[in-house]
PDB file of N, CA and C in Angstrom:
ATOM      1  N   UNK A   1     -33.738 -71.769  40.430  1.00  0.00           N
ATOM      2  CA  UNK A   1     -32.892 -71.605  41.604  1.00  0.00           C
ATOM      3  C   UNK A   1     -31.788 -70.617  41.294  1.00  0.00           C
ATOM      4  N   UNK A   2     -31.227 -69.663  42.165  1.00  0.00           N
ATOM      5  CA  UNK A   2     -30.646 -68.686  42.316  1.00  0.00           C
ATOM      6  C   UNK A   2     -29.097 -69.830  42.835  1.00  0.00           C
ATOM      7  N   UNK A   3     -27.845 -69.343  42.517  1.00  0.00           N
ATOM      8  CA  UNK A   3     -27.003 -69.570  43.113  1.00  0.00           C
ATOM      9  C   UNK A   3     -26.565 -68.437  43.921  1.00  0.00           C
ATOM     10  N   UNK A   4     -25.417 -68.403  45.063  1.00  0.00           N
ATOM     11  CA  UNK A   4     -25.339 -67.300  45.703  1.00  0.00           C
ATOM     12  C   UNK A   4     -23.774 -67.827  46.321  1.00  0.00           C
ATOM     13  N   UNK A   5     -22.745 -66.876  46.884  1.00  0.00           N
ATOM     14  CA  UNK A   5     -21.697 -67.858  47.114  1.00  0.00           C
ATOM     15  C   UNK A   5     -21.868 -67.215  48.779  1.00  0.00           C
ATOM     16  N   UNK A   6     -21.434 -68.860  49.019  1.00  0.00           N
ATOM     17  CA  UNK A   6     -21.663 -68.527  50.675  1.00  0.00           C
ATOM     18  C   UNK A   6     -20.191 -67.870  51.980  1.00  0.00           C
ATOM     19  N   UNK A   7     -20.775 -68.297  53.061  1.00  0.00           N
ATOM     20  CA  UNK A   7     -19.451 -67.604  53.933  1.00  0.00           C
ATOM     21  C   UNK A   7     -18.216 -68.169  53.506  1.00  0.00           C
ATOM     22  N   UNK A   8     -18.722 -69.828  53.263  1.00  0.00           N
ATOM     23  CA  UNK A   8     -16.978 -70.201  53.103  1.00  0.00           C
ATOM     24  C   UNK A   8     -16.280 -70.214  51.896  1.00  0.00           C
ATOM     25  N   UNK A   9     -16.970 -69.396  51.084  1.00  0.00           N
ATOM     26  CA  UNK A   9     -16.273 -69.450  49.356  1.00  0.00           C
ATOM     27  C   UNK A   9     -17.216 -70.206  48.711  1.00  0.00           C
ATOM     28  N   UNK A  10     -18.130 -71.244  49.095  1.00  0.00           N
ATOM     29  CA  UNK A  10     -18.454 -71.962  48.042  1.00  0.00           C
ATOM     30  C   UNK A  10     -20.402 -71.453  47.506  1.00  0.00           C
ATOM     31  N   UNK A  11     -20.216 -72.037  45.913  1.00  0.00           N
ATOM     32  CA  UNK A  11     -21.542 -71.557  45.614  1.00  0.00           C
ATOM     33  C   UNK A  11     -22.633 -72.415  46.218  1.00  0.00           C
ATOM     34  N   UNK A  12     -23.430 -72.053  46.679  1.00  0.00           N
ATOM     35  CA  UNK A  12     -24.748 -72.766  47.387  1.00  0.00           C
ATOM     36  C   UNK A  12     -26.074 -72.127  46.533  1.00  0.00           C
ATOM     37  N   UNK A  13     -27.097 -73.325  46.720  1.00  0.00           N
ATOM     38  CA  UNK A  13     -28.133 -72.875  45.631  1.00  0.00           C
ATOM     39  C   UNK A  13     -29.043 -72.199  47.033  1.00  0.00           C
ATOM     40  N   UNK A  14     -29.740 -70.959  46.438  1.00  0.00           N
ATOM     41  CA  UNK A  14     -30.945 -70.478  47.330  1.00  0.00           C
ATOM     42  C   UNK A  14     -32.089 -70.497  46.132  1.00  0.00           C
ATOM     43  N   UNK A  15     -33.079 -71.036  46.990  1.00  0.00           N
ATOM     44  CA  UNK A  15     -34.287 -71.148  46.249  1.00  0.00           C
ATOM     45  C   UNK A  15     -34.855 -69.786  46.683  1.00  0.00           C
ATOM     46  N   UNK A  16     -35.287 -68.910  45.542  1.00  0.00           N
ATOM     47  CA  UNK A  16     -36.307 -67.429  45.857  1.00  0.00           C
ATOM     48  C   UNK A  16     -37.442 -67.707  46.421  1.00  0.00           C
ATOM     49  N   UNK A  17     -37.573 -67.111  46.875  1.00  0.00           N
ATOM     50  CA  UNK A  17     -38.912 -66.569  47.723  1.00  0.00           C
ATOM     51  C   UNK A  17     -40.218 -67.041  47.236  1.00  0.00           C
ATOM     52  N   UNK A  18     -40.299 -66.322  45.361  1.00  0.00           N
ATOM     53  CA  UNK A  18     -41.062 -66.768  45.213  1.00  0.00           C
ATOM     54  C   UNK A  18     -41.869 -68.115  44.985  1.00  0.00           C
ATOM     55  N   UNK A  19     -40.666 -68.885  45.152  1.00  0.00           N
ATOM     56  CA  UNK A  19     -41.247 -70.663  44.974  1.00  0.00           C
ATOM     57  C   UNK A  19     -41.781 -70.987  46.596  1.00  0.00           C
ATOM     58  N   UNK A  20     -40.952 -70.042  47.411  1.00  0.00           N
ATOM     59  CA  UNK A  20     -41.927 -70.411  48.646  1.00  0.00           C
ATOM     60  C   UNK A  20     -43.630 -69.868  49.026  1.00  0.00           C
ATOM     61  N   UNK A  21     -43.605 -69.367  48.347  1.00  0.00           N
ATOM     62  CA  UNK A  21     -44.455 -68.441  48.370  1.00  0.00           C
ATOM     63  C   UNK A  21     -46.009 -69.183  47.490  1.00  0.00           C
ATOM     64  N   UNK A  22     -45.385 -69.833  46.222  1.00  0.00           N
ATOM     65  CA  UNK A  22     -46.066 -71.145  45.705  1.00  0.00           C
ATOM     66  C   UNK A  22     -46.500 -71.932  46.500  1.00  0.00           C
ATOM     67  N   UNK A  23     -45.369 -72.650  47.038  1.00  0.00           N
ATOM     68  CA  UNK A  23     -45.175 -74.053  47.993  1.00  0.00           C
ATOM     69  C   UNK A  23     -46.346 -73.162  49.090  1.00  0.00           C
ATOM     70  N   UNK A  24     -46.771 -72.020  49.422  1.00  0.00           N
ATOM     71  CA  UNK A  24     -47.907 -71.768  50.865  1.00  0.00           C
ATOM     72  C   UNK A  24     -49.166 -71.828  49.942  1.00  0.00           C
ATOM     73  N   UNK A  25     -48.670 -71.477  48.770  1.00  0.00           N
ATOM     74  CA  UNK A  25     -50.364 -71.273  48.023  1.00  0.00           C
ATOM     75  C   UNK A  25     -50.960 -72.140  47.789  1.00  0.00           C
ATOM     76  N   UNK A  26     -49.966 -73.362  47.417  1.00  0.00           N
ATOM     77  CA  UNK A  26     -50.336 -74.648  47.114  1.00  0.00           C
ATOM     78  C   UNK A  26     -50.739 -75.476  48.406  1.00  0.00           C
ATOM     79  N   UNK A  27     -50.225 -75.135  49.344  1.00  0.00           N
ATOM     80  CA  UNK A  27     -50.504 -75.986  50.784  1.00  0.00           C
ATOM     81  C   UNK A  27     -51.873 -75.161  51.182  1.00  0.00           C
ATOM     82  N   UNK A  28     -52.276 -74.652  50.610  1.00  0.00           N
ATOM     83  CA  UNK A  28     -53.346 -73.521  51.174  1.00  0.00           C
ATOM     84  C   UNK A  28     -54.533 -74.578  50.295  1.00  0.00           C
ATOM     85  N   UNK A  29     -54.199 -74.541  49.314  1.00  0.00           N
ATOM     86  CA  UNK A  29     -55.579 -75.305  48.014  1.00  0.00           C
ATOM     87  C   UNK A  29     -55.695 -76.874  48.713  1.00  0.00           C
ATOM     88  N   UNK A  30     -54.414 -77.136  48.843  1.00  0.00           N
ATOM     89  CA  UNK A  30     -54.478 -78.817  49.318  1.00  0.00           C
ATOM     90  C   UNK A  30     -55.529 -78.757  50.548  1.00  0.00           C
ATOM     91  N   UNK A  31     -55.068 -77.822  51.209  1.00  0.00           N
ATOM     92  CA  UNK A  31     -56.237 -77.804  52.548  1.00  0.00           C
ATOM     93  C   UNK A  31     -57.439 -77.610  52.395  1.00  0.00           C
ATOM     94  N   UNK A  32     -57.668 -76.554  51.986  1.00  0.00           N
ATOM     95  CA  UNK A  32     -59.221 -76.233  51.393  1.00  0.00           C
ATOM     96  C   UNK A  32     -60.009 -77.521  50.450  1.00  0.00           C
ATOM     97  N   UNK A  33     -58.923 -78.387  49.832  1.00  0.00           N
ATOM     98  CA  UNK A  33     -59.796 -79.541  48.895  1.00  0.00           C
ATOM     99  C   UNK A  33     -60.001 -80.417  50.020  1.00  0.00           C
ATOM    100  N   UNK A  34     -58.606 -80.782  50.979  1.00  0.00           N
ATOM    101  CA  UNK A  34     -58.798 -81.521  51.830  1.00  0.00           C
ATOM    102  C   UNK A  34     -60.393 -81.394  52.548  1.00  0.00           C
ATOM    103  N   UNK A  35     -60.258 -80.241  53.168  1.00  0.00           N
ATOM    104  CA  UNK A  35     -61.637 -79.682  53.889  1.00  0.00           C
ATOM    105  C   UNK A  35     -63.044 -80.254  53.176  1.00  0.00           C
ATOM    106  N   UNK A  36     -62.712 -79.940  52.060  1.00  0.00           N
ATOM    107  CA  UNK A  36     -64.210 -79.974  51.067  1.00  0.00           C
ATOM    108  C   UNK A  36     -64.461 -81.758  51.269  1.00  0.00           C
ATOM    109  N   UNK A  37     -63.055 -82.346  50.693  1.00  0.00           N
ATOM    110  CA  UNK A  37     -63.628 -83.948  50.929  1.00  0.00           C
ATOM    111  C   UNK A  37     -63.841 -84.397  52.092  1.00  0.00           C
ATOM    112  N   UNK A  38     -63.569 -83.826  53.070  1.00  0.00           N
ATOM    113  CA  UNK A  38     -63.862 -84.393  54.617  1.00  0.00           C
ATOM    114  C   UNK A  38     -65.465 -83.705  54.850  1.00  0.00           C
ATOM    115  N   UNK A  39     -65.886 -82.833  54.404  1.00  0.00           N
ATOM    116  CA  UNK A  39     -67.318 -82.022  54.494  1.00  0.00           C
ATOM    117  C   UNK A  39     -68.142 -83.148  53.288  1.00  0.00           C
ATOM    118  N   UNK A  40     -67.457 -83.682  52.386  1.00  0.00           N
ATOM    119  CA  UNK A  40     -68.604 -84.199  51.204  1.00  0.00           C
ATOM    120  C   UNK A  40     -68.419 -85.740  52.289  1.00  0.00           C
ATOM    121  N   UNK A  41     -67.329 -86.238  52.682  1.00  0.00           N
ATOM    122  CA  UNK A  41     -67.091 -87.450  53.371  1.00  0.00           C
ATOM    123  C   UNK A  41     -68.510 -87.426  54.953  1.00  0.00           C
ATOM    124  N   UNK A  42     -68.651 -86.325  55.308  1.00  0.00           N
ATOM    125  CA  UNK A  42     -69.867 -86.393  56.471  1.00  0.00           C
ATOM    126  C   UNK A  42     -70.695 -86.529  55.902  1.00  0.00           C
ATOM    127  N   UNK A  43     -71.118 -85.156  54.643  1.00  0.00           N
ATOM    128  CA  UNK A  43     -72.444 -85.265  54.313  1.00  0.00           C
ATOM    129  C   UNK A  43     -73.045 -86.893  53.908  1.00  0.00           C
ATOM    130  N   UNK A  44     -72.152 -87.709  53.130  1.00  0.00           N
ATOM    131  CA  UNK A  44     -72.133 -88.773  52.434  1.00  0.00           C
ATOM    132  C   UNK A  44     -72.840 -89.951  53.830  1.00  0.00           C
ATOM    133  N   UNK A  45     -72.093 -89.878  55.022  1.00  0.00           N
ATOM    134  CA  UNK A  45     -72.128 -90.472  56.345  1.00  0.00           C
ATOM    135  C   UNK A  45     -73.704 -90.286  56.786  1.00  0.00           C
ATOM    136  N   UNK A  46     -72.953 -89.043  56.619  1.00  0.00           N
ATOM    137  CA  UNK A  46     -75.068 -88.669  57.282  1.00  0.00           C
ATOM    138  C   UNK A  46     -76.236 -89.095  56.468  1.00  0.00           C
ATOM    139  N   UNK A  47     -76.200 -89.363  55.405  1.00  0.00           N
ATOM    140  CA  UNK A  47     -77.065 -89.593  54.381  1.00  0.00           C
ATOM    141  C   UNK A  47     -77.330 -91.288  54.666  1.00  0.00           C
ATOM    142  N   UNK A  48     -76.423 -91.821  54.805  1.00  0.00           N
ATOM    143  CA  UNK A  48     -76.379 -93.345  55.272  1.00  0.00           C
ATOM    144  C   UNK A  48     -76.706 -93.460  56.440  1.00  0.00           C
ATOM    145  N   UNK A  49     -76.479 -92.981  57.314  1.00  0.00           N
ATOM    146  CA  UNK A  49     -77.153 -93.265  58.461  1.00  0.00           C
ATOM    147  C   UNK A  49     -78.665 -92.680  58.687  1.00  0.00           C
ATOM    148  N   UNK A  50     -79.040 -91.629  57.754  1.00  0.00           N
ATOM    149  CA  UNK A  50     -80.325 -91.540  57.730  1.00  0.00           C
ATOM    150  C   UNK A  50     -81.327 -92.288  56.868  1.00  0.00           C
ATOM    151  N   UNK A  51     -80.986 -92.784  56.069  1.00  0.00           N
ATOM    152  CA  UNK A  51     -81.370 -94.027  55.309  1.00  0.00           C
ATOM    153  C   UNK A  51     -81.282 -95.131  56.223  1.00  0.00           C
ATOM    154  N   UNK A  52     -80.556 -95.471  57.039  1.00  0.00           N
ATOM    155  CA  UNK A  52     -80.641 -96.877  57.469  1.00  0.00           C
ATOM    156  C   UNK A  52     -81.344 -96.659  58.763  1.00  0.00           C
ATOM    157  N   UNK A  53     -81.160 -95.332  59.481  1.00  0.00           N
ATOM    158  CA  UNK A  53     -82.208 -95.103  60.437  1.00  0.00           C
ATOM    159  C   UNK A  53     -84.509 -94.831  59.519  1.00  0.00           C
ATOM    160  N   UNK A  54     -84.650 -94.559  58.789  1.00  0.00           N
ATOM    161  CA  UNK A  54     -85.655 -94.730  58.118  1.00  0.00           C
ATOM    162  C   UNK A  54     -85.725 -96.472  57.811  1.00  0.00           C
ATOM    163  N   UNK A  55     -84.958 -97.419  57.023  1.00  0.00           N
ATOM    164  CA  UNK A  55     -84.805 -98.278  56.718  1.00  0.00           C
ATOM    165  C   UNK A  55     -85.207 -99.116  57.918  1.00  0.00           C
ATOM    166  N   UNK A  56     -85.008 -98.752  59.276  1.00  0.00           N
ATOM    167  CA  UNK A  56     -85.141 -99.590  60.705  1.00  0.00           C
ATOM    168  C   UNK A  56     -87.176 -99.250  61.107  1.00  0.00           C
ATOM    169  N   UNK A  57     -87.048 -97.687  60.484  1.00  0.00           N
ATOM    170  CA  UNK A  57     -88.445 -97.379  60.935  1.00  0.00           C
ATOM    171  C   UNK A  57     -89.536 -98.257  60.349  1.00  0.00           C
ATOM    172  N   UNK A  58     -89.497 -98.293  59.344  1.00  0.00           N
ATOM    173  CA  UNK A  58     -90.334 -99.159  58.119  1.00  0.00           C
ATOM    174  C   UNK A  58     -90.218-100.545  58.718  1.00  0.00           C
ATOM    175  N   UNK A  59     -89.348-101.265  59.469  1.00  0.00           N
ATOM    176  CA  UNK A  59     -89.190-102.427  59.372  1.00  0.00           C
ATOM    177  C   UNK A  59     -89.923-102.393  60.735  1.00  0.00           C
ATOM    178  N   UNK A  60     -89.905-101.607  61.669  1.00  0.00           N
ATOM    179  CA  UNK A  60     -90.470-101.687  63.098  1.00  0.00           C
ATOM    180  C   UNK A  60     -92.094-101.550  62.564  1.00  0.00           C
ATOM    181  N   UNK A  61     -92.145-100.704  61.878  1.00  0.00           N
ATOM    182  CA  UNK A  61     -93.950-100.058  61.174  1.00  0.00           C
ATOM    183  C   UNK A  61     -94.593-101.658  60.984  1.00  0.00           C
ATOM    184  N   UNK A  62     -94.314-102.318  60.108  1.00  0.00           N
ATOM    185  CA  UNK A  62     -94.161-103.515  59.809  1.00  0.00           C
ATOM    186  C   UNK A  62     -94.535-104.573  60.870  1.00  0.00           C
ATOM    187  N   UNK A  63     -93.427-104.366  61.382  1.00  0.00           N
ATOM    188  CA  UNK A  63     -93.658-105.794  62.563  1.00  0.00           C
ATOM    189  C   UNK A  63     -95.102-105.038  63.459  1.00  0.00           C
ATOM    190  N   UNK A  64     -94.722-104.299  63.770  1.00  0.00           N
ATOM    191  CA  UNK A  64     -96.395-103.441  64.815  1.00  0.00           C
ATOM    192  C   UNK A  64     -97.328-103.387  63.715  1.00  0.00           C
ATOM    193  N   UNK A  65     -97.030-103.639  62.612  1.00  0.00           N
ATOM    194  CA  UNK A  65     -98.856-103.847  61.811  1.00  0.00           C
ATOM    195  C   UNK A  65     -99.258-105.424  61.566  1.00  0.00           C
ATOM    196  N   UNK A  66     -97.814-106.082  61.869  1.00  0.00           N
ATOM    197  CA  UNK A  66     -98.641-107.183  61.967  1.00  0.00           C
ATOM    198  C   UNK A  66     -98.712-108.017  63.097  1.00  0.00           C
ATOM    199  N   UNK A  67     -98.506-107.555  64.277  1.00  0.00           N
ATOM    200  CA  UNK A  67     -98.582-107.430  65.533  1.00  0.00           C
ATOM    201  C   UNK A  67    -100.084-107.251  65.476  1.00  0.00           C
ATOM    202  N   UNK A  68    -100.382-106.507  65.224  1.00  0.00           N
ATOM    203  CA  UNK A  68    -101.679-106.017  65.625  1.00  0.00           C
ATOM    204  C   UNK A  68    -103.174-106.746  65.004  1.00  0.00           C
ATOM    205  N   UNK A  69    -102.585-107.076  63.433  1.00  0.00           N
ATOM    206  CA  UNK A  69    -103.366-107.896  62.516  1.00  0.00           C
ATOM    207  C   UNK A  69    -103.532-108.929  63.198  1.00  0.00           C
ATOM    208  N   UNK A  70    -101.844-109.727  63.998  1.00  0.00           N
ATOM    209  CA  UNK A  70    -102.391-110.858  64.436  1.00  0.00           C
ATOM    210  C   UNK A  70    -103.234-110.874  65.939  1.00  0.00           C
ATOM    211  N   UNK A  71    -103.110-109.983  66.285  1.00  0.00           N
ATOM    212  CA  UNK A  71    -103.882-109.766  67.650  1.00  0.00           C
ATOM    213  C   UNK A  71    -105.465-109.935  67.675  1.00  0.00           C
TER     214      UNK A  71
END
């Protein structure tokens, strides 16, 4: 941190630029990871619901084969 003296006489701290400039780069990565776990968080979703939609098929296959056996 930079000190700097202000209008009314007194020293006040200014933070440089370049820590803001961090603080966007860093809010930039947080987002992009954010992004990635919300994209691995669907794929993960979709994978379960396509498993449990297969998981329903097999079980319907099932009952209609022995539906039919007992017919």
């Amino acid at each position: 941190m930079q000190s700097s003296e202000g209008m009314d006489g007194k020293m006040t701290a200014r933070i440089p630029a370049t820590r803001w400039a961090g603080a966007s780069v860093m809010t930039a990565m947080h987002a992009e990871a954010l992004r990635a776990m919300h994209a691995e968080a669907r794929e993960t979703l979709s994978r379960r619901r396509r498993a449990r939609f297969t998981s329903t098929l097999k079980i319907f296959g099932v009952v209609l084969l022995l539906a039919a056996i007992a017919s």
